[in-house]
PDB file of N, CA and C in Angstrom:
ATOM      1  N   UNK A   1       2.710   1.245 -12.715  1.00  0.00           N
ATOM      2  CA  UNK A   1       3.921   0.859 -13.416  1.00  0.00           C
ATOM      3  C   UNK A   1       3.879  -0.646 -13.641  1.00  0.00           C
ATOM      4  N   UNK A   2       4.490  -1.309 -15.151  1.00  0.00           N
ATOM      5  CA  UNK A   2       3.580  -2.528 -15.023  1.00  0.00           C
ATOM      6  C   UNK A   2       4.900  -3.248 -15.122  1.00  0.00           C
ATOM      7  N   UNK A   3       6.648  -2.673 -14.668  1.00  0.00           N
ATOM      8  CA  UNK A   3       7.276  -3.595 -14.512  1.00  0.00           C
ATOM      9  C   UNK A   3       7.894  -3.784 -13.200  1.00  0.00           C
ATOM     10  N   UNK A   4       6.451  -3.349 -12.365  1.00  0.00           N
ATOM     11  CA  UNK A   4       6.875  -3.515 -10.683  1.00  0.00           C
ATOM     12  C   UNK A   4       6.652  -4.940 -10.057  1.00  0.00           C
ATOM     13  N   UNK A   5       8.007  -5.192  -9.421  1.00  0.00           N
ATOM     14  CA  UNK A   5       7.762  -6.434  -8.682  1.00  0.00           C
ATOM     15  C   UNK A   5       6.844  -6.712  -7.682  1.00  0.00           C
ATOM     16  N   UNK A   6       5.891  -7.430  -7.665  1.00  0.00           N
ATOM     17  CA  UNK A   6       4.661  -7.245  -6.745  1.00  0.00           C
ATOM     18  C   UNK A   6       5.050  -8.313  -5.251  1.00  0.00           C
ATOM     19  N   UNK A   7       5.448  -7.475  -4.104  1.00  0.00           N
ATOM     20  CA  UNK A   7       5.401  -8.190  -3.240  1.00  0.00           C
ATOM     21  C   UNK A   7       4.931  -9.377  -2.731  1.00  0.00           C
ATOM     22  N   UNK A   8       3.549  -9.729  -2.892  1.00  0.00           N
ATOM     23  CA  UNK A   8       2.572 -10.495  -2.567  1.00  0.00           C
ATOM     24  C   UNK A   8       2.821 -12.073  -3.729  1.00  0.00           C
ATOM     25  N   UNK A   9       3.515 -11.510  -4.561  1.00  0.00           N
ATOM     26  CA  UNK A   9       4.116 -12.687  -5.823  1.00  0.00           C
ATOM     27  C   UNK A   9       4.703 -13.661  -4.991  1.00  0.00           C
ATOM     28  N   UNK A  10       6.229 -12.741  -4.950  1.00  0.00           N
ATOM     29  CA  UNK A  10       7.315 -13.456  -4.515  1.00  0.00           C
ATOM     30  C   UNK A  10       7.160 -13.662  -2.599  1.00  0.00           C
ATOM     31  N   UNK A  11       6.333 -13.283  -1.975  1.00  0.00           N
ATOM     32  CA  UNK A  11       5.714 -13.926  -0.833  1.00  0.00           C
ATOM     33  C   UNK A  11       5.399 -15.074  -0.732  1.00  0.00           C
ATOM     34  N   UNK A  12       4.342 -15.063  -1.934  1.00  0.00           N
ATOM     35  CA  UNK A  12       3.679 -16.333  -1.946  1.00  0.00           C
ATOM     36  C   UNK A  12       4.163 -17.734  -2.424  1.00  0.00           C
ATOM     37  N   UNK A  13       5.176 -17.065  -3.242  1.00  0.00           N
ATOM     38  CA  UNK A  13       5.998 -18.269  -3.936  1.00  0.00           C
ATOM     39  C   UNK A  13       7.121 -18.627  -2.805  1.00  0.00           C
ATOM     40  N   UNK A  14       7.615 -18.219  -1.768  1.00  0.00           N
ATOM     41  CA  UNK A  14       8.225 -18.435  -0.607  1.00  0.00           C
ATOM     42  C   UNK A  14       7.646 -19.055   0.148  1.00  0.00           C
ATOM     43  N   UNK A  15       6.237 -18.560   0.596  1.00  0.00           N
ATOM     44  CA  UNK A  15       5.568 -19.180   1.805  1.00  0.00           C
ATOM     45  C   UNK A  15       5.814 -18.024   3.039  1.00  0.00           C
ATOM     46  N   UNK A  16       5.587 -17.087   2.600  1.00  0.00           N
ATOM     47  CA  UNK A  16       6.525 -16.102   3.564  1.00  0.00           C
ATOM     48  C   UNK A  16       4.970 -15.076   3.596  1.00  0.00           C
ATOM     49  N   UNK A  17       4.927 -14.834   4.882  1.00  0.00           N
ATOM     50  CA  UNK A  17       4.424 -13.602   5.385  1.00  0.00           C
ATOM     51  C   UNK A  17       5.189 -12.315   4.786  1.00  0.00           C
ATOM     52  N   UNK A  18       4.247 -11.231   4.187  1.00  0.00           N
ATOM     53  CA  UNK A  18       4.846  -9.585   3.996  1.00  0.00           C
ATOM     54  C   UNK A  18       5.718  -9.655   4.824  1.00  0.00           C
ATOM     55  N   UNK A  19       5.158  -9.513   6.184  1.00  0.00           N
ATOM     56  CA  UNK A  19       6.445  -9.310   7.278  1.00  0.00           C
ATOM     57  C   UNK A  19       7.603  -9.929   7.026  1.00  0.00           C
ATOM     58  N   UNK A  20       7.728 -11.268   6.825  1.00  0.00           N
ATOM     59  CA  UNK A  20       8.890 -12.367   6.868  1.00  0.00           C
ATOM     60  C   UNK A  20       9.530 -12.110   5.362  1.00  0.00           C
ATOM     61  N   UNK A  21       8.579 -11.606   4.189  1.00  0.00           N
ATOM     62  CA  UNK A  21       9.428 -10.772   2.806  1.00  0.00           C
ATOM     63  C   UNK A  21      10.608  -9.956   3.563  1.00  0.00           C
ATOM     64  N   UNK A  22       9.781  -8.887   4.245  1.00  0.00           N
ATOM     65  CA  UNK A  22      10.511  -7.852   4.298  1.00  0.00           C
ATOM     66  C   UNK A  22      11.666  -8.178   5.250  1.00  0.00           C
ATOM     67  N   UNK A  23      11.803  -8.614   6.036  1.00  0.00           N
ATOM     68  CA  UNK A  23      12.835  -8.891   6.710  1.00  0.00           C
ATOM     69  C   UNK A  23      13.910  -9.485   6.339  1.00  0.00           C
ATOM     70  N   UNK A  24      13.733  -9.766   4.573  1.00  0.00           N
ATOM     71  CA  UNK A  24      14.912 -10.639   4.058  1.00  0.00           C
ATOM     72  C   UNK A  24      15.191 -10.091   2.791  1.00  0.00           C
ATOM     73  N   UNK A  25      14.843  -8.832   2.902  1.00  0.00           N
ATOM     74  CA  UNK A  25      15.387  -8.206   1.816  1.00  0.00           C
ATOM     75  C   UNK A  25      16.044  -6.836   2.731  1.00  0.00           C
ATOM     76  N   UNK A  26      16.159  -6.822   3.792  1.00  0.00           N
ATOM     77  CA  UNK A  26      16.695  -6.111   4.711  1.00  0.00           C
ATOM     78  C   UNK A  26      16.289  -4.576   4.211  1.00  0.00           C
ATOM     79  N   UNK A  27      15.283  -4.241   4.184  1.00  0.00           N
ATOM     80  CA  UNK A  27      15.021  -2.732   4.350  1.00  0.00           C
ATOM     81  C   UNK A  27      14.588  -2.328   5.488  1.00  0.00           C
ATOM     82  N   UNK A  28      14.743  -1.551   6.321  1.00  0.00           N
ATOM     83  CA  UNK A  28      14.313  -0.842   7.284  1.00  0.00           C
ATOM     84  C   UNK A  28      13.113   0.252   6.575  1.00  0.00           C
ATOM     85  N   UNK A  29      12.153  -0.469   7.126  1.00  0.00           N
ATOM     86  CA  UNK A  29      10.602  -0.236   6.620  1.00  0.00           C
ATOM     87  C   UNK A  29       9.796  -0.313   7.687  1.00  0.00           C
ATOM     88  N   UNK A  30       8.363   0.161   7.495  1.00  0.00           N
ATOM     89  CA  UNK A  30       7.593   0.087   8.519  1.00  0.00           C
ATOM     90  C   UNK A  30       6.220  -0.737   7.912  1.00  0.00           C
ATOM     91  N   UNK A  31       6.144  -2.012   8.580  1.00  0.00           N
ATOM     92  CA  UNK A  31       5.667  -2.974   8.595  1.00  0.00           C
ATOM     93  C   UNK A  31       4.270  -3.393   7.615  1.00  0.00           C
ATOM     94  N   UNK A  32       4.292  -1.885   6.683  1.00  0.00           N
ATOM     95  CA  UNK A  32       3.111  -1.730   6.153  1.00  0.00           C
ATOM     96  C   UNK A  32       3.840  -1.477   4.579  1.00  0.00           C
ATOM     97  N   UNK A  33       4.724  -0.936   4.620  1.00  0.00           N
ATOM     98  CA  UNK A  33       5.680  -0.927   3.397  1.00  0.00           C
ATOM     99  C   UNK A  33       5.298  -1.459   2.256  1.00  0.00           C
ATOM    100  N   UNK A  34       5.366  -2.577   2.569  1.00  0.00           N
ATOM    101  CA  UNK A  34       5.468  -3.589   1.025  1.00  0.00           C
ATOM    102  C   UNK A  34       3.664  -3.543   0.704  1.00  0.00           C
ATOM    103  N   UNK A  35       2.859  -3.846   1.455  1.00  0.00           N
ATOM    104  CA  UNK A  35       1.869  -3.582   0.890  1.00  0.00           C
ATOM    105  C   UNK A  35       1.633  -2.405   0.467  1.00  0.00           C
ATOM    106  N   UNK A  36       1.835  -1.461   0.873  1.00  0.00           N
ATOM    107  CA  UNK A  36       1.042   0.253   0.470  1.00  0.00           C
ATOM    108  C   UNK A  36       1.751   0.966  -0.168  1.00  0.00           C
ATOM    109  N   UNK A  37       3.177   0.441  -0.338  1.00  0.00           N
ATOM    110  CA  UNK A  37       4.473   1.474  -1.204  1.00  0.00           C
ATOM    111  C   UNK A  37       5.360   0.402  -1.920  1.00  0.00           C
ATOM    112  N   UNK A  38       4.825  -0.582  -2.704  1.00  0.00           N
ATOM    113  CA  UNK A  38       5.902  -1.522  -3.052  1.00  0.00           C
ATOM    114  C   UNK A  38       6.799  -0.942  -4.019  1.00  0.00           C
ATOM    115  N   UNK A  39       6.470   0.209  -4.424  1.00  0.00           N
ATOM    116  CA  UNK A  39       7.195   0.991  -5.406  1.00  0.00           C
ATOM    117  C   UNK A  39       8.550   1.255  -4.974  1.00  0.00           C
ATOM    118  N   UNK A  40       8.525   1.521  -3.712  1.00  0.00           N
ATOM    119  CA  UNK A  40       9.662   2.460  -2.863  1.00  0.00           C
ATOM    120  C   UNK A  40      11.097   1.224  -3.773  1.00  0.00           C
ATOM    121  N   UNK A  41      11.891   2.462  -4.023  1.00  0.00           N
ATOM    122  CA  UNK A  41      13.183   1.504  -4.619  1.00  0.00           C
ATOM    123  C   UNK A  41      13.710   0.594  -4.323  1.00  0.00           C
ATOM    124  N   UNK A  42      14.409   0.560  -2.435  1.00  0.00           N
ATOM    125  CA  UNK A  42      14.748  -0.090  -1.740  1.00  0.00           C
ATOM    126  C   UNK A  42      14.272  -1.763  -1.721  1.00  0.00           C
ATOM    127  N   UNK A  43      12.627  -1.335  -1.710  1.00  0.00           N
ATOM    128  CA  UNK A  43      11.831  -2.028  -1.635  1.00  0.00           C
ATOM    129  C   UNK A  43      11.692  -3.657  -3.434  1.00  0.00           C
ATOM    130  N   UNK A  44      11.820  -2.287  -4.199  1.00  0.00           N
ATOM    131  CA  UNK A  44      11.877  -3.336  -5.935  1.00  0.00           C
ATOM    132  C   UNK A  44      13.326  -4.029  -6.058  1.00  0.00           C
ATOM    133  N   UNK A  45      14.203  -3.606  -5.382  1.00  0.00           N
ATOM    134  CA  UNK A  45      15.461  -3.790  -5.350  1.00  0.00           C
ATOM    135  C   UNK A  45      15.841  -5.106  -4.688  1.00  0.00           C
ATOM    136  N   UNK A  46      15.117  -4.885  -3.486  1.00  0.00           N
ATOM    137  CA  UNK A  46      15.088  -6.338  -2.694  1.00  0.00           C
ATOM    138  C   UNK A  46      14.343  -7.275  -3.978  1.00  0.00           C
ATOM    139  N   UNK A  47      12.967  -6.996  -4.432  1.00  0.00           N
ATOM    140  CA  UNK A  47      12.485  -8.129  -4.681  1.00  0.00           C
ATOM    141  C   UNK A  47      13.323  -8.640  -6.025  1.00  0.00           C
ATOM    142  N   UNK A  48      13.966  -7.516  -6.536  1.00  0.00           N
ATOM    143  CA  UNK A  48      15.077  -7.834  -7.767  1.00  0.00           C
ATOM    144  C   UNK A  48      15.597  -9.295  -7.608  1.00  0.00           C
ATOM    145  N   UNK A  49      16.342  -9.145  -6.464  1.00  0.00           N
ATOM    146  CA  UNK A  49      16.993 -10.060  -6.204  1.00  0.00           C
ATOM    147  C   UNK A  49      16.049 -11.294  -5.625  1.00  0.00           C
ATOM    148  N   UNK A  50      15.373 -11.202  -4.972  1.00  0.00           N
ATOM    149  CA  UNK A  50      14.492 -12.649  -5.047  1.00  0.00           C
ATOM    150  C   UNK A  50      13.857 -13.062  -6.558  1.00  0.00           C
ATOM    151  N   UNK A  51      13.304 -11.877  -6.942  1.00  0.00           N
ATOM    152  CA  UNK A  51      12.666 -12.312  -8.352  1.00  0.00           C
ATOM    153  C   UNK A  51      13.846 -13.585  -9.440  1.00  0.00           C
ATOM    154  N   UNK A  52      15.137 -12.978  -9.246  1.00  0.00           N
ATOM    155  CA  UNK A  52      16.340 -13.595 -10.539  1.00  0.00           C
ATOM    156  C   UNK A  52      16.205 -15.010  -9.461  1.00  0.00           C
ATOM    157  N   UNK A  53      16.046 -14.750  -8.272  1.00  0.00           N
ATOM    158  CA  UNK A  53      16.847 -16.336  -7.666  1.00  0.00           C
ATOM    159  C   UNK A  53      15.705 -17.812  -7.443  1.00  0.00           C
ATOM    160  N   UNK A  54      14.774 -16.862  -7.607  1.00  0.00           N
ATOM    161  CA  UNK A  54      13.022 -17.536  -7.396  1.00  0.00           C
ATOM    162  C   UNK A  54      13.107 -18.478  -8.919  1.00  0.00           C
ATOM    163  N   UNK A  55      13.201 -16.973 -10.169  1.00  0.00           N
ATOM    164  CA  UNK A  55      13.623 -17.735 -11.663  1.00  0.00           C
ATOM    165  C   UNK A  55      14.156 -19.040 -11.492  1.00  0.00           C
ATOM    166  N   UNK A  56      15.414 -19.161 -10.962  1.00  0.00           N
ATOM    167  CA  UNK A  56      16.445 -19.995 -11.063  1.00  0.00           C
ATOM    168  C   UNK A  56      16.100 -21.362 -10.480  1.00  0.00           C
ATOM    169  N   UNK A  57      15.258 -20.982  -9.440  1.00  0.00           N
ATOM    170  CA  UNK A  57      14.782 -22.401  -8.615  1.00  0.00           C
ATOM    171  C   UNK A  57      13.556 -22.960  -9.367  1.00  0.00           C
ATOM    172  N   UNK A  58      12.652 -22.152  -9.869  1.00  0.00           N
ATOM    173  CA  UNK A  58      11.752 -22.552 -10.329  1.00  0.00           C
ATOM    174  C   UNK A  58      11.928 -23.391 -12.053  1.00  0.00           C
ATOM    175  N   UNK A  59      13.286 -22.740 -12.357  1.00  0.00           N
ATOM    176  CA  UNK A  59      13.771 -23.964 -13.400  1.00  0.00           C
ATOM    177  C   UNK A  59      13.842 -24.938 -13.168  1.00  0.00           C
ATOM    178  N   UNK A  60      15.057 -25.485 -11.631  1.00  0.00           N
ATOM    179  CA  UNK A  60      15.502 -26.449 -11.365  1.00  0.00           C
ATOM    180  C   UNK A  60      14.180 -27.415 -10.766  1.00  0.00           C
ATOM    181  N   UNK A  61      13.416 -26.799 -10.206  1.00  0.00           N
ATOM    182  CA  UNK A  61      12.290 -27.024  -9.264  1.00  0.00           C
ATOM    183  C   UNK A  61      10.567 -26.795  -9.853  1.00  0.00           C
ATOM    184  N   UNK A  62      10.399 -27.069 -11.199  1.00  0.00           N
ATOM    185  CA  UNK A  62       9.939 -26.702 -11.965  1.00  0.00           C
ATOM    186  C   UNK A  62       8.045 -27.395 -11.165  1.00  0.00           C
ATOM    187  N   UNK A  63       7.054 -26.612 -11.258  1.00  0.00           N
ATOM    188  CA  UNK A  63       5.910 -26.735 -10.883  1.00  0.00           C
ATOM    189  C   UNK A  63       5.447 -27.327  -9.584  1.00  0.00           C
ATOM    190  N   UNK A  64       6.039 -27.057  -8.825  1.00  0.00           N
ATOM    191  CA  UNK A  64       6.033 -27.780  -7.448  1.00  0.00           C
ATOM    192  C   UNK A  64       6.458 -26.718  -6.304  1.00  0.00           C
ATOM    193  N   UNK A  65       5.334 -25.712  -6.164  1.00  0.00           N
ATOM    194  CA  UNK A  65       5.790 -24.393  -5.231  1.00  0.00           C
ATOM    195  C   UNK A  65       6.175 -24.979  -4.178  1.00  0.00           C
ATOM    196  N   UNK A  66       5.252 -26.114  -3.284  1.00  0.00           N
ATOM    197  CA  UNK A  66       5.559 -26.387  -1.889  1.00  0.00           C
ATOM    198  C   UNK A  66       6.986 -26.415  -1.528  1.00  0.00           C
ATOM    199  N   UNK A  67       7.463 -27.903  -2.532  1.00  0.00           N
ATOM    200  CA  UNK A  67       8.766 -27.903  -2.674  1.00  0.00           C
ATOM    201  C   UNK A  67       9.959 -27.399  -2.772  1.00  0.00           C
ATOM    202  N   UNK A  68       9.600 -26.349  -3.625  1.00  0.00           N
ATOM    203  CA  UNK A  68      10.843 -25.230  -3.750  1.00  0.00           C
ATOM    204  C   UNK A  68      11.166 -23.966  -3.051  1.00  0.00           C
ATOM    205  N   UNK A  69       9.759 -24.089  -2.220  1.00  0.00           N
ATOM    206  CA  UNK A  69       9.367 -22.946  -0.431  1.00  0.00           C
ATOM    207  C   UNK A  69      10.395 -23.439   0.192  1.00  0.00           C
ATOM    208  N   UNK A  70       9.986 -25.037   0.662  1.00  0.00           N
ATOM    209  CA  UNK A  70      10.720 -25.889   1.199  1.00  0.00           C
ATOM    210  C   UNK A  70      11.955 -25.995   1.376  1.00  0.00           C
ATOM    211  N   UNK A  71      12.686 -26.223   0.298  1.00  0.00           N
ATOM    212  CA  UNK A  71      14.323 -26.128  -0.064  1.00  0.00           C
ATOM    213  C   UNK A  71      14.599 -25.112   0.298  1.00  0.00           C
ATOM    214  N   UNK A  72      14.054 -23.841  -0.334  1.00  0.00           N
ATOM    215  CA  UNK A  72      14.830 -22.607  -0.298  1.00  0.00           C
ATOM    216  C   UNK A  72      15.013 -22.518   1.166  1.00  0.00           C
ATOM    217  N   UNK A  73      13.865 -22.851   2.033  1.00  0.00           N
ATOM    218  CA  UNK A  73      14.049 -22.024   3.145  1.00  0.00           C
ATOM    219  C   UNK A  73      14.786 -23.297   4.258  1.00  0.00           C
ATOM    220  N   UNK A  74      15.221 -24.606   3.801  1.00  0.00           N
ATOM    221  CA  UNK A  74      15.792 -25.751   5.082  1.00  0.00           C
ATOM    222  C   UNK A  74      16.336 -26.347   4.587  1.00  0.00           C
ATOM    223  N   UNK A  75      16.681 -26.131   2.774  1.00  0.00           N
ATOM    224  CA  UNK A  75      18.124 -26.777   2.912  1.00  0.00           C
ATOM    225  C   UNK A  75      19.644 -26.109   2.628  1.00  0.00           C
ATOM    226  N   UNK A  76      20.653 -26.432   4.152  1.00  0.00           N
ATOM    227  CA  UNK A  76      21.894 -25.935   3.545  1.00  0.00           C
ATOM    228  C   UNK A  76      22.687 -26.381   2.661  1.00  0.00           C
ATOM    229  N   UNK A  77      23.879 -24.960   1.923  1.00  0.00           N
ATOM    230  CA  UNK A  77      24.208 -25.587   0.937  1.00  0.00           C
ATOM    231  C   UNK A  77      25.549 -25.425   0.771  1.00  0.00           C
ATOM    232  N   UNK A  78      26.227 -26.119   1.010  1.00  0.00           N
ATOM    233  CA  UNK A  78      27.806 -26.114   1.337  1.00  0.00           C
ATOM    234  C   UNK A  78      28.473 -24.680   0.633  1.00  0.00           C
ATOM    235  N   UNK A  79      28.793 -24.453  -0.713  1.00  0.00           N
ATOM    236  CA  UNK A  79      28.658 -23.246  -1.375  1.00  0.00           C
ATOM    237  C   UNK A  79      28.618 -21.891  -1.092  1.00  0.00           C
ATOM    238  N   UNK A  80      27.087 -22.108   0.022  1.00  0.00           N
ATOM    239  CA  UNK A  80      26.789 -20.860   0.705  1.00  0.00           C
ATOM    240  C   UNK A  80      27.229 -20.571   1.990  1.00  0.00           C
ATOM    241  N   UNK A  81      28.438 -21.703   2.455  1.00  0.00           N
ATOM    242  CA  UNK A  81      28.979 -21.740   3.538  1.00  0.00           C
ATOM    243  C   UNK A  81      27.780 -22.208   4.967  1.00  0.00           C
ATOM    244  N   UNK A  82      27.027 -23.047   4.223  1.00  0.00           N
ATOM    245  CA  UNK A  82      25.957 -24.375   4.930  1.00  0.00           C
ATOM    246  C   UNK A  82      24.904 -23.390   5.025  1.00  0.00           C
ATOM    247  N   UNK A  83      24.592 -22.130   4.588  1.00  0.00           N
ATOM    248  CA  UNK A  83      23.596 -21.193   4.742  1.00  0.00           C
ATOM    249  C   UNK A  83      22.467 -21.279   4.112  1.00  0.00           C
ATOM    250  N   UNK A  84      21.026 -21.618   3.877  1.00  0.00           N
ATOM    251  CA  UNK A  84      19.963 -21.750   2.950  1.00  0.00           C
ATOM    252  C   UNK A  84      20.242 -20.793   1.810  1.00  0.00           C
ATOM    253  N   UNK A  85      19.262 -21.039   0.955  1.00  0.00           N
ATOM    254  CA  UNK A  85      19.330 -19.495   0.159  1.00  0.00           C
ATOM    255  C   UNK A  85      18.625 -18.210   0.466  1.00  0.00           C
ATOM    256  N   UNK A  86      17.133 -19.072   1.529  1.00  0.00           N
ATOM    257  CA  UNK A  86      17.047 -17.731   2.285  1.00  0.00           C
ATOM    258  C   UNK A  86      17.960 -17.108   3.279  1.00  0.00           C
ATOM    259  N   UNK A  87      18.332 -17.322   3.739  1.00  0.00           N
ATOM    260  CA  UNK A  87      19.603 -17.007   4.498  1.00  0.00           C
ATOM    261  C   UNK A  87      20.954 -16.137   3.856  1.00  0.00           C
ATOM    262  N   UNK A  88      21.281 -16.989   2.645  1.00  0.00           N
ATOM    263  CA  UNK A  88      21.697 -16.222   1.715  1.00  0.00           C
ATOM    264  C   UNK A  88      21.430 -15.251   1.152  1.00  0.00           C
ATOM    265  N   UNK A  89      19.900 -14.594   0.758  1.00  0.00           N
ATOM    266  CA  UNK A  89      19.817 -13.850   0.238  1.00  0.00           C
ATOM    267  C   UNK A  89      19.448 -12.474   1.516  1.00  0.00           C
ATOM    268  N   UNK A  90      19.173 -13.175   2.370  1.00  0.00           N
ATOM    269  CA  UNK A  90      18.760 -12.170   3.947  1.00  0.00           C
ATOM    270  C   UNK A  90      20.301 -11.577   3.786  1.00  0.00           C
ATOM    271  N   UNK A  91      21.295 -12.311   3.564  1.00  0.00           N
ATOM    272  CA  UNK A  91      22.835 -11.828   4.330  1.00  0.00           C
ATOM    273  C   UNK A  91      23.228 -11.061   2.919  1.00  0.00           C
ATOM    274  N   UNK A  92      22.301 -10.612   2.046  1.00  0.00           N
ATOM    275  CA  UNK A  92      22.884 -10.033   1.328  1.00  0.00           C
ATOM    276  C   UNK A  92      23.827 -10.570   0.063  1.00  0.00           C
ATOM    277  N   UNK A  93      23.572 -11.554   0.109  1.00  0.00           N
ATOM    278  CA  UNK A  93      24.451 -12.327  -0.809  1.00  0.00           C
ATOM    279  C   UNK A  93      23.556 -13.858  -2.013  1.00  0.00           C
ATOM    280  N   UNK A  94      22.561 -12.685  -2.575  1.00  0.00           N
ATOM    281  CA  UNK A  94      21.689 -13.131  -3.703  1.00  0.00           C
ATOM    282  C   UNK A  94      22.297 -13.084  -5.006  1.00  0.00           C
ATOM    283  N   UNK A  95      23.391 -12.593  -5.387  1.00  0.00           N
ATOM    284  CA  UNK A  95      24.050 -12.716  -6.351  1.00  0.00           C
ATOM    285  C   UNK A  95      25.075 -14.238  -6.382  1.00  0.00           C
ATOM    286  N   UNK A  96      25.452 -14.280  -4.859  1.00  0.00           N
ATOM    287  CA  UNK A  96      26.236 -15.873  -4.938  1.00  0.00           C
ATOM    288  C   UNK A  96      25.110 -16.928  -5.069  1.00  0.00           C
ATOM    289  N   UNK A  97      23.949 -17.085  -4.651  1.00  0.00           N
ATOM    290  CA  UNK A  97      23.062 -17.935  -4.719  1.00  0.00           C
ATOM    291  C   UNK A  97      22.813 -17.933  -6.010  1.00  0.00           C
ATOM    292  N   UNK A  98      22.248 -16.874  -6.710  1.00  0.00           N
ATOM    293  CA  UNK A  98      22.403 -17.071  -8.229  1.00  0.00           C
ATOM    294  C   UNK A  98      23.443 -17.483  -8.984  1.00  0.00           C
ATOM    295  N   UNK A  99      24.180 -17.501  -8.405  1.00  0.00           N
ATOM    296  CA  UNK A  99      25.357 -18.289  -9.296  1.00  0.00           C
ATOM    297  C   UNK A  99      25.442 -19.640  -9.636  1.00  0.00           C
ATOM    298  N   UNK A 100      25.444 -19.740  -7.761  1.00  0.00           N
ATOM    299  CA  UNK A 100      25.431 -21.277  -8.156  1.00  0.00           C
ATOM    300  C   UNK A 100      23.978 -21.859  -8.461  1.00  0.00           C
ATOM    301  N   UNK A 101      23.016 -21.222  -8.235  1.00  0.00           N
ATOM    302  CA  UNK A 101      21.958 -22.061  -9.056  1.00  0.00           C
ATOM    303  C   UNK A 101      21.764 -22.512 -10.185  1.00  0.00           C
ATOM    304  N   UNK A 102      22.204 -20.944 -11.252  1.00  0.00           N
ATOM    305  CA  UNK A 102      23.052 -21.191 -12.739  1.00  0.00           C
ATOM    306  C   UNK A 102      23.459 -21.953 -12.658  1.00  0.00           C
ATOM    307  N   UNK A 103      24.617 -22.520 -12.011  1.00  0.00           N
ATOM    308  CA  UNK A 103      25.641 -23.736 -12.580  1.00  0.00           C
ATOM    309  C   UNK A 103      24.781 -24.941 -12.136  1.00  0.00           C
ATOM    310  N   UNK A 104      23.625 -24.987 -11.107  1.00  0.00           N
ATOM    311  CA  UNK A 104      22.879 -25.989 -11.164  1.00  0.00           C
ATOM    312  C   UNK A 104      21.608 -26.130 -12.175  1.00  0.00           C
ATOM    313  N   UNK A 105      21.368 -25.120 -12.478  1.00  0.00           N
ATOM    314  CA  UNK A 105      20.312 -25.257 -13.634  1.00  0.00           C
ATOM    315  C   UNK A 105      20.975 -25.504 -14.701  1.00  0.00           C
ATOM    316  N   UNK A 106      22.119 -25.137 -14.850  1.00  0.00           N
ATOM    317  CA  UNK A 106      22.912 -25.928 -16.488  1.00  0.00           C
ATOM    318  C   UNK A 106      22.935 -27.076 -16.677  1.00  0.00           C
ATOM    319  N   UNK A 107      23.298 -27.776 -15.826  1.00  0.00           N
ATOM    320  CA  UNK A 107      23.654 -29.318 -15.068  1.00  0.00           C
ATOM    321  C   UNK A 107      22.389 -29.770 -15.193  1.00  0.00           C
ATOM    322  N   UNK A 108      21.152 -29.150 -14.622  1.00  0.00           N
ATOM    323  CA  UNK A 108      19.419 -29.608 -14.827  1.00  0.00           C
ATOM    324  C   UNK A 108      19.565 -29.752 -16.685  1.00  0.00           C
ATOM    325  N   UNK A 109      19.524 -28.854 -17.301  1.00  0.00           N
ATOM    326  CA  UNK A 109      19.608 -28.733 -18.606  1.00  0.00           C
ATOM    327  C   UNK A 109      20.668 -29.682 -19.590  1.00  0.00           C
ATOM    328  N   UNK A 110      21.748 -29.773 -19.029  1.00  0.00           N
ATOM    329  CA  UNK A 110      22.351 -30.904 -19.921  1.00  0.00           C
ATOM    330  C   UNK A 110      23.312 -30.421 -20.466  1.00  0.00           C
ATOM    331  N   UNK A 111      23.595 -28.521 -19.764  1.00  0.00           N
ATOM    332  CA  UNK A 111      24.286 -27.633 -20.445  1.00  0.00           C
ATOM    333  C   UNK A 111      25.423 -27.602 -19.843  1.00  0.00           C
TER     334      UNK A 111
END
């Protein structure tokens, strides 16, 4: 299927171990999951939501993976109630992080 989110993508663009993916997209999986079944819904669903919020940083944060590993995962952000965005998106709440990234990528843009 060629509009499957590939685990090992949005891993790498984190800095994140499979293991440390999966644990923040909260599926109860068995530790082999994302590599051998990334299909499983649960599984595309999580990366849904990293995929839109990864987009968003990588606007603001444009060609500089280290950096935007970095942020995502140590800096808090008042917004998110001082929570990273990994943190944010672990707690289930990747749609508020996208928000306000929008309103920070507009602001990047001039929009």
């Amino acid at each position: 299927m060629s509009d499957q989110l590939s685990p090992q993508v949005i891993a790498g663009k984190l800095h994140f171990t499979l293991d440390e993916l999966a644990a923040t997209i909260r599926v109860s999986i068995h530790r082999n999951t994302l590599r051998l079944h990334p299909e499983v819904a649960s599984v595309q669903t999580g990366l849904g939501e990293w995929k839109r919020v990864l987009d968003l940083l990588e606007w603001i944060i444009p060609n500089d993976g280290p950096r935007l590993a970095f942020h995502a995962r140590n800096t808090p952000m008042r917004v998110l109630e001082g929570r990273t965005i990994v943190e944010a998106v672990t707690a289930g709440q990747a749609d508020k992080a996208a928000r306000y990234l929008q309103t920070l990528s507009a602001g990047a843009n001039g929009g």
